[in-house]
Protein backbone atom coordinates (compact mmCIF):
# COMPACT_ATOMS: atom_id res chain seq x y z
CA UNK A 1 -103.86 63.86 347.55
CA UNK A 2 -106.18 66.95 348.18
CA UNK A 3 -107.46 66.98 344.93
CA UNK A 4 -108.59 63.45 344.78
CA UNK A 5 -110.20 64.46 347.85
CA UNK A 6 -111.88 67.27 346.19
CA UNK A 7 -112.82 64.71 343.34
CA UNK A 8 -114.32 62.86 345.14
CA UNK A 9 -116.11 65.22 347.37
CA UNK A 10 -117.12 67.03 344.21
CA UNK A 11 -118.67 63.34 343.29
CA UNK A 12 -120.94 63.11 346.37
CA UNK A 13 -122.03 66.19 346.50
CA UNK A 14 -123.41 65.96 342.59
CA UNK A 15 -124.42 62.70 343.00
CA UNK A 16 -126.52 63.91 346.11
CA UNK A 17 -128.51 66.44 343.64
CA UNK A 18 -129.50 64.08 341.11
CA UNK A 19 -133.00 63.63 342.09
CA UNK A 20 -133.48 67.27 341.84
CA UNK A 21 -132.16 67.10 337.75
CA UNK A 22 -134.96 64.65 337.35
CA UNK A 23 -138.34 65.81 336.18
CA UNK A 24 -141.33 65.18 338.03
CA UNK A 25 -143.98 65.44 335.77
CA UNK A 26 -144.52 61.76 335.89
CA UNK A 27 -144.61 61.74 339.71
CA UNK A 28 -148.18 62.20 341.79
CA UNK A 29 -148.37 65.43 343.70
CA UNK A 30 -149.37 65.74 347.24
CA UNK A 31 -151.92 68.96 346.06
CA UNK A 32 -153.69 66.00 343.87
CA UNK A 33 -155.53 63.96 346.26
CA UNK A 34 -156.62 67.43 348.28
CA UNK A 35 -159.97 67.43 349.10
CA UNK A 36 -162.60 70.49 349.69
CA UNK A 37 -163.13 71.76 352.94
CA UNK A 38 -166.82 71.45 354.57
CA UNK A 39 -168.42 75.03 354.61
CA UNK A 40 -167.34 77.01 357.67
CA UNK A 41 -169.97 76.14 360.38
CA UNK A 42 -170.90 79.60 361.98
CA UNK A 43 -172.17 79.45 366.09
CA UNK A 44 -174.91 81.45 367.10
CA UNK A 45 -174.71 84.42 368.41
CA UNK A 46 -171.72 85.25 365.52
CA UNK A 47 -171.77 87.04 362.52
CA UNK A 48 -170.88 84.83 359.23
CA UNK A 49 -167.40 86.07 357.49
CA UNK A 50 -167.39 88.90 354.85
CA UNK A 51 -167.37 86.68 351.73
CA UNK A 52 -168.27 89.09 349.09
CA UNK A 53 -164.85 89.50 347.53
CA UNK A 54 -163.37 85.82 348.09
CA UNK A 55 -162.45 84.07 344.68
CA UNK A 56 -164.44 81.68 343.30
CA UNK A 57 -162.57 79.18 341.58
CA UNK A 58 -164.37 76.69 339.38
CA UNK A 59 -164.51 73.30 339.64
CA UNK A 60 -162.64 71.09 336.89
CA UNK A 61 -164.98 70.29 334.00
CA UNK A 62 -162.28 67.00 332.51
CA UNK A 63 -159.40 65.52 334.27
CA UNK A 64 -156.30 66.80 333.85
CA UNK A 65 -153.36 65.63 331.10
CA UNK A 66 -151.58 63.36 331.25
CA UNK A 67 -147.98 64.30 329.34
CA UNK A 68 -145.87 62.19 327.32
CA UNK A 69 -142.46 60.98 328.26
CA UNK A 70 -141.31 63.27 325.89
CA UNK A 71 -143.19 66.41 326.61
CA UNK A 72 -141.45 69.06 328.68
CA UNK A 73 -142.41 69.47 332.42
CA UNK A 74 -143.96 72.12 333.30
CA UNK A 75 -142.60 72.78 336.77
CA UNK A 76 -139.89 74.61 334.79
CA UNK A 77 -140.85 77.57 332.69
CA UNK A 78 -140.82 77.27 328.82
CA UNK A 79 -137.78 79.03 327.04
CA UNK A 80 -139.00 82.42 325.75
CA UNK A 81 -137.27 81.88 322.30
CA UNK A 82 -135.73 79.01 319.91
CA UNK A 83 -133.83 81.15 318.39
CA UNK A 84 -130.14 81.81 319.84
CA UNK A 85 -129.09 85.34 321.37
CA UNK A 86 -126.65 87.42 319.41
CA UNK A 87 -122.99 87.95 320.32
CA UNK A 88 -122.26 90.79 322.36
CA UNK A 89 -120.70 93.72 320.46
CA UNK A 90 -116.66 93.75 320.87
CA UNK A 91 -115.72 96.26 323.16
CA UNK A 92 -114.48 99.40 321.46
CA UNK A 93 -110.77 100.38 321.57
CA UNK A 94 -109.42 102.89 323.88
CA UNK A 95 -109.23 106.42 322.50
CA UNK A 96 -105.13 107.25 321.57
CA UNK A 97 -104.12 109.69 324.24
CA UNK A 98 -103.25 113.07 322.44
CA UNK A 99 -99.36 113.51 322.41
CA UNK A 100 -98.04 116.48 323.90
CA UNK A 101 -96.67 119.73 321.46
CA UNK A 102 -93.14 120.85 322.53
CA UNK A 103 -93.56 124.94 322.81
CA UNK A 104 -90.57 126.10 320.88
């Protein structure tokens, strides 16, 4: 009985994460319809921000990509290699103890 319990428990649970095994390079992100922020608006009597060594970041010359169905997501990094890793080495055997010499 408990491990139909756990069965089914174990069923829920998984069932429950689905939505995170699904890739969501098809869906819209909430960082896509962000808009720029108006210029900071300094009152008198206050000096403006130090500004000098802010980033600049360029705006976006072409919309972005749009990827296949096919095409990986990448919200996951890439695998590093296609190739597969090599089989650990076997462990070695343990050295033979050295026998005891009777003194005669």
């Amino acid at each position: 009985m408990r491990s139909v319990i756990a069965v089914i428990a174990l069923a829920v649970a998984l069932a429950g994460c689905h939505h995170r095994l699904k890739s969501s390079c098809q869906q819209p992100r909430e960082f896509a319809s962000a808009v720029d922020a108006p210029p900071l608006k300094i009152p008198a009597g206050l000096d403006k921000p130090d500004t000098h060594a802010a980033m600049h970041i360029p705006d976006l010359a072409e919309p972005e990509r749009q990827r296949a169905a096919n095409e990986p997501c990448l919200d996951r990094p890439p695998k590093y290699s296609t190739t597969p890793r090599p089989a650990p080495p076997a462990p070695a055997a343990p050295a033979a103890a050295p026998r005891a010499v009777p003194n005669n």
